[in-house]
N, C-alpha and C. Protein backbone atom coordinates (compact mmCIF):
# COMPACT_ATOMS: atom_id res chain seq x y z
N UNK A 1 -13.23 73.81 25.05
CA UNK A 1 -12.71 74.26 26.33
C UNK A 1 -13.87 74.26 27.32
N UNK A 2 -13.44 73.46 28.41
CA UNK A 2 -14.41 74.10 29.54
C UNK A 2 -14.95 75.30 29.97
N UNK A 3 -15.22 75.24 31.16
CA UNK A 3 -15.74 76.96 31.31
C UNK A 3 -14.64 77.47 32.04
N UNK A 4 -14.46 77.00 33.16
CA UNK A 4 -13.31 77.39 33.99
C UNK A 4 -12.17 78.14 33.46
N UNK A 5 -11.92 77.46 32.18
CA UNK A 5 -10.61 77.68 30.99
C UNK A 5 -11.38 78.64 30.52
N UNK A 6 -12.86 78.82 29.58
CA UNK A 6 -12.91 80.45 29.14
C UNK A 6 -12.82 81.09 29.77
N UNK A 7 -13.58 80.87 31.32
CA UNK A 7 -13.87 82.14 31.77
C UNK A 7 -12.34 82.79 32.38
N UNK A 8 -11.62 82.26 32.04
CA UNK A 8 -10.02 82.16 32.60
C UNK A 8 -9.52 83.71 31.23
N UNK A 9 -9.83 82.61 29.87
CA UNK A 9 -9.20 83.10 29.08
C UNK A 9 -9.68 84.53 28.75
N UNK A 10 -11.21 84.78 29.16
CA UNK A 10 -11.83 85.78 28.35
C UNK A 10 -11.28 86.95 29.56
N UNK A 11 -10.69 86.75 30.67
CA UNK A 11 -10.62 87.30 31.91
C UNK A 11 -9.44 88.19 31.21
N UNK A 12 -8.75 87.49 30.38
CA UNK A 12 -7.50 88.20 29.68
C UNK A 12 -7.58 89.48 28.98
N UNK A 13 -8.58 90.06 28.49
CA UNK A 13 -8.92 91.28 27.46
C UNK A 13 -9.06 92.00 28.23
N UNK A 14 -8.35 93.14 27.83
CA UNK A 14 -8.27 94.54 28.88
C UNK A 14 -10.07 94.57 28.56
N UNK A 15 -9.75 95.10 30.14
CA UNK A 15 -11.52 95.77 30.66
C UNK A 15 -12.41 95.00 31.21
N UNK A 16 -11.64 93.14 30.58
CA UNK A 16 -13.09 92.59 30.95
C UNK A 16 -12.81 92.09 32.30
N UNK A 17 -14.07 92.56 33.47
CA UNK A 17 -13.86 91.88 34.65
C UNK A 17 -14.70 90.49 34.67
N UNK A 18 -14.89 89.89 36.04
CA UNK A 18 -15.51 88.82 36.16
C UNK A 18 -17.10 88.74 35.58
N UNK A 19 -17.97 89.68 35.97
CA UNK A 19 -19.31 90.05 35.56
C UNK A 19 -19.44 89.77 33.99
N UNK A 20 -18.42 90.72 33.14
CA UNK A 20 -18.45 90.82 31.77
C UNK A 20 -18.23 89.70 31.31
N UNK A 21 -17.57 88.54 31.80
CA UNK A 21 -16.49 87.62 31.38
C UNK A 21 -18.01 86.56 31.31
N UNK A 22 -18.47 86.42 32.71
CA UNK A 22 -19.46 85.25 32.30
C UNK A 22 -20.77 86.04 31.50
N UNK A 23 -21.16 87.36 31.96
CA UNK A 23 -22.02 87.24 30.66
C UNK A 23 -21.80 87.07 29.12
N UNK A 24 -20.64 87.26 28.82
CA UNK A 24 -20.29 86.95 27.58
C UNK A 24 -20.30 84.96 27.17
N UNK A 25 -19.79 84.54 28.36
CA UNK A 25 -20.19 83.38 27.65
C UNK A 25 -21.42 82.31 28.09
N UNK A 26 -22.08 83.17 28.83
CA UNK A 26 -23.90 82.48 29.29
C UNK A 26 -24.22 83.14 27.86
N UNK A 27 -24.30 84.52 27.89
CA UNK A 27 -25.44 84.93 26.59
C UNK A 27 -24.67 84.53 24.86
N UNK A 28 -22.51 84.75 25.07
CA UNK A 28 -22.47 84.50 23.52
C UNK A 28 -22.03 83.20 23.15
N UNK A 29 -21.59 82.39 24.45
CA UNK A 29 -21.10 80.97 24.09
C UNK A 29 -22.32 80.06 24.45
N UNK A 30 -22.69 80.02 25.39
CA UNK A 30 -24.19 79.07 26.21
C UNK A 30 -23.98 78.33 27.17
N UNK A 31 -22.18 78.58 27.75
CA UNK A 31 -22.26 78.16 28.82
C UNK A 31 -23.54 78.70 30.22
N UNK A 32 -24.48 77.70 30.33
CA UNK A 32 -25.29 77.93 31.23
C UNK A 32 -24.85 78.19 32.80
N UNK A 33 -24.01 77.40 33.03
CA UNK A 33 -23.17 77.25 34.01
C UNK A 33 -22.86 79.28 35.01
N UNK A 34 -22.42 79.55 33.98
CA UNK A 34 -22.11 81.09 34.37
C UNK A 34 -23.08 81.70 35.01
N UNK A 35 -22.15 82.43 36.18
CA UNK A 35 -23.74 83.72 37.11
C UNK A 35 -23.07 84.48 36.94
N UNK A 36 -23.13 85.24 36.38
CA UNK A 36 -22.76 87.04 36.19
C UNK A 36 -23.59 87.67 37.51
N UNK A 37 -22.55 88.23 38.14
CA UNK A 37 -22.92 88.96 39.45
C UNK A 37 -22.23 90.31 39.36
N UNK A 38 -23.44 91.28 39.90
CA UNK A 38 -22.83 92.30 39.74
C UNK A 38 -23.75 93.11 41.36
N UNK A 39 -23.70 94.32 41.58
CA UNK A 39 -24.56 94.60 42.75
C UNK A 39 -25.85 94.03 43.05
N UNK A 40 -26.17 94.14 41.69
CA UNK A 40 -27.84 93.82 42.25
C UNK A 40 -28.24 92.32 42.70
N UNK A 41 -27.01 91.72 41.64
CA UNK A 41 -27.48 90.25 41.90
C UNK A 41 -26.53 89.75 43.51
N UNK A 42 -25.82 90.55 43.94
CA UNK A 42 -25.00 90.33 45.38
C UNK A 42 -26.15 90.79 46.33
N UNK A 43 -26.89 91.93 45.88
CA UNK A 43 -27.71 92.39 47.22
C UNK A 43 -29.39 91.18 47.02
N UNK A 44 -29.74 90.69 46.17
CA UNK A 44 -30.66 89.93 46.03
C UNK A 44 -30.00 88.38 46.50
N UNK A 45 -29.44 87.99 46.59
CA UNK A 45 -28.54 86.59 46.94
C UNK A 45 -28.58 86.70 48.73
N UNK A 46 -27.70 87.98 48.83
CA UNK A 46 -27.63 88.11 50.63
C UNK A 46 -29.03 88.02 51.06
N UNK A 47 -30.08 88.37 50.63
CA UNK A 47 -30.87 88.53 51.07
C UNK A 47 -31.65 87.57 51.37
N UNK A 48 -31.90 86.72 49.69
CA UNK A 48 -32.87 85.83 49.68
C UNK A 48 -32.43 84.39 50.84
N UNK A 49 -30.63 84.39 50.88
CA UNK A 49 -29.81 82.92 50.97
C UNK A 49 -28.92 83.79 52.10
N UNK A 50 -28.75 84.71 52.58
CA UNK A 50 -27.69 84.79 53.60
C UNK A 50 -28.12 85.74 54.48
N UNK A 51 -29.48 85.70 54.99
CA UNK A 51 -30.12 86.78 55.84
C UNK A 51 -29.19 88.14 55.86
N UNK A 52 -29.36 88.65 54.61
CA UNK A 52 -28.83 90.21 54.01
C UNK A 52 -27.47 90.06 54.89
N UNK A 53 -26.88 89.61 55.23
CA UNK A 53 -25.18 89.30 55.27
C UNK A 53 -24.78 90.24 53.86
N UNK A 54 -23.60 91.03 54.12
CA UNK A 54 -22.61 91.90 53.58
C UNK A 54 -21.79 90.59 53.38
N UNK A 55 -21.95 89.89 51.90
CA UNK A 55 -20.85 88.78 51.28
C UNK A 55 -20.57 89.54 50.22
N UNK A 56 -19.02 88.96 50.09
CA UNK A 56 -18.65 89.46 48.48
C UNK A 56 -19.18 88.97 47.36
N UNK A 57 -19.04 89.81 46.08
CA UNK A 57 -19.73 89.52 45.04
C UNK A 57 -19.21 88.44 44.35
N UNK A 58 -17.45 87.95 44.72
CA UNK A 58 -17.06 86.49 44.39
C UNK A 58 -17.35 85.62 45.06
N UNK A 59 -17.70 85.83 46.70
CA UNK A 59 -18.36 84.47 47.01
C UNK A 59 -19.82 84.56 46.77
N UNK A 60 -20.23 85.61 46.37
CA UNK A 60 -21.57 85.46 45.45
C UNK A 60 -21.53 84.35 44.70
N UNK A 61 -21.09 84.96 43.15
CA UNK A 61 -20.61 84.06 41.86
C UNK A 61 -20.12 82.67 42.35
N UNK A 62 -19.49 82.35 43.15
CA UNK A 62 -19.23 80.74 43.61
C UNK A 62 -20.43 80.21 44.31
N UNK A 63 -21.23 80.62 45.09
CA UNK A 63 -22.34 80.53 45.94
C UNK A 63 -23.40 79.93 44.77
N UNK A 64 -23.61 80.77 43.56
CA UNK A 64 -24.31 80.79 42.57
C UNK A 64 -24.07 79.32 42.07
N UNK A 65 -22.80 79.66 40.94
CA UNK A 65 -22.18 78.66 40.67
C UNK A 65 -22.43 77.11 40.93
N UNK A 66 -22.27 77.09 42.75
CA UNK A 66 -21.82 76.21 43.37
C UNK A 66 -23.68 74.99 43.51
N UNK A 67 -24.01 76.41 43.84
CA UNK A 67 -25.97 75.80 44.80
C UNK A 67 -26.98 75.85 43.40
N UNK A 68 -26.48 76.21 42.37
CA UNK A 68 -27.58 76.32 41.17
C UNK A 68 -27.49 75.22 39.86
N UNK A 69 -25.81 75.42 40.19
CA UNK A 69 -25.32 74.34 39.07
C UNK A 69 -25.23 74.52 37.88
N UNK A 70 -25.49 73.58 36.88
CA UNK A 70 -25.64 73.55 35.23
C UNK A 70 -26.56 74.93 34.70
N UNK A 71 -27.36 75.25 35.69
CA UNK A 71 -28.22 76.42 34.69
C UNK A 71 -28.42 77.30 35.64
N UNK A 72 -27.16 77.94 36.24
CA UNK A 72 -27.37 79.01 37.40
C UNK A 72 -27.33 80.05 36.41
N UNK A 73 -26.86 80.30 35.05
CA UNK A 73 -27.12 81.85 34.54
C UNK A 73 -28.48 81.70 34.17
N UNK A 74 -29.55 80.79 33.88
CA UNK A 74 -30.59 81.24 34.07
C UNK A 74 -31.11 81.09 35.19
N UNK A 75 -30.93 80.86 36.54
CA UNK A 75 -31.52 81.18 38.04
C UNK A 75 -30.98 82.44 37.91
N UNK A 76 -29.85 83.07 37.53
CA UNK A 76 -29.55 84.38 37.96
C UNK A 76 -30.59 85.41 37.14
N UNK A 77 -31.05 84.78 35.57
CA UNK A 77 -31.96 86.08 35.01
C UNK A 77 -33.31 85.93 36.15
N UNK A 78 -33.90 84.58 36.41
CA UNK A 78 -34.88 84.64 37.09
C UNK A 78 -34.95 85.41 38.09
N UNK A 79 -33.76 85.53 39.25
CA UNK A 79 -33.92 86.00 40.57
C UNK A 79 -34.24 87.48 40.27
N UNK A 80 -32.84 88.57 39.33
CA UNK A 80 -33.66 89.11 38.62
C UNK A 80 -34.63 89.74 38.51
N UNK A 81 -34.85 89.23 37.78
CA UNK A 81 -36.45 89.45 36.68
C UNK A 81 -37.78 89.23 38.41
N UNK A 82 -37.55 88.36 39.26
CA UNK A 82 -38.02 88.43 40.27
C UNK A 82 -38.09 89.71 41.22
N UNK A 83 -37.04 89.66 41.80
CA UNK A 83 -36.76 91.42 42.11
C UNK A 83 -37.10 92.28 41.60
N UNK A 84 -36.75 92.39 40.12
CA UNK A 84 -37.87 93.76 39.62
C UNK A 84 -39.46 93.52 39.87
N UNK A 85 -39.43 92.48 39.70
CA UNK A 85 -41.27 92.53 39.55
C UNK A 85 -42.01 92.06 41.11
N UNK A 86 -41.76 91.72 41.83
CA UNK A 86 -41.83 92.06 43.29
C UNK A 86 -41.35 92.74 43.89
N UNK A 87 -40.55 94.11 43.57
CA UNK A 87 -40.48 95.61 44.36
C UNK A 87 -39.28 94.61 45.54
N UNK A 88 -38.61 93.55 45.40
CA UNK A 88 -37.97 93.71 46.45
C UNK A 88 -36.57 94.28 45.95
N UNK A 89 -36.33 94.79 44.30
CA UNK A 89 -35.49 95.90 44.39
C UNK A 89 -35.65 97.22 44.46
N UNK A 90 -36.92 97.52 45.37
CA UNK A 90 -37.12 98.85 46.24
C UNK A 90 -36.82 98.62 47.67
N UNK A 91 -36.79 97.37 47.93
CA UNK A 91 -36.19 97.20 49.76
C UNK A 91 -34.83 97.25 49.66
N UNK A 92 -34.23 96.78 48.66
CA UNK A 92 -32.90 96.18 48.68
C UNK A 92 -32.11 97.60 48.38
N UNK A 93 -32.05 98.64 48.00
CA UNK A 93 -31.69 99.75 47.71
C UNK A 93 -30.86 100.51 48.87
């Protein structure tokens, strides 16, 4: 199955939202493809790519998706792992 189709199917299990859905299959299937977005990664995105613009966290995840491509769930650990370690998730707060 594609991704589109898991991330469709896994969308089905009570509880799981969009966030849960692709980290489950970036970290348990390997679709790379997947950005799990959740606040932090919406307020680091506006910032870095939409001069801190108030966007939603699904046109986040498509934004991601869309501009990163084949290995946007690992641009998403990088950005991340970036933010913590350059304090710009002490501006972004």
């Amino acid at each position: 199955m594609d991704y589109e189709e898991a991330f469709e199917t896994v969308l089905t299990f009570p509880g799981v939202g969009p966030k849960v859905a692709d980290c489950i299959l970036l970290y348990g299937y390997g679709f790379k493809e997947a950005f799990p977005t959740d606040i932090w990664i919406k307020r680091i995105i506006s910032y870095l790519y939409f001069d801190n613009k108030d966007i939603s966290v699904s046109k986040i995840r498509e934004f991601g998706i869309e501009h990163f491509g084949e290995y946007a769930g690992y641009v998403q650990l990088y950005l991340f792992h970036y933010a913590r370690k350059s304090g710009l998730m002490n501006k972004l707060k």
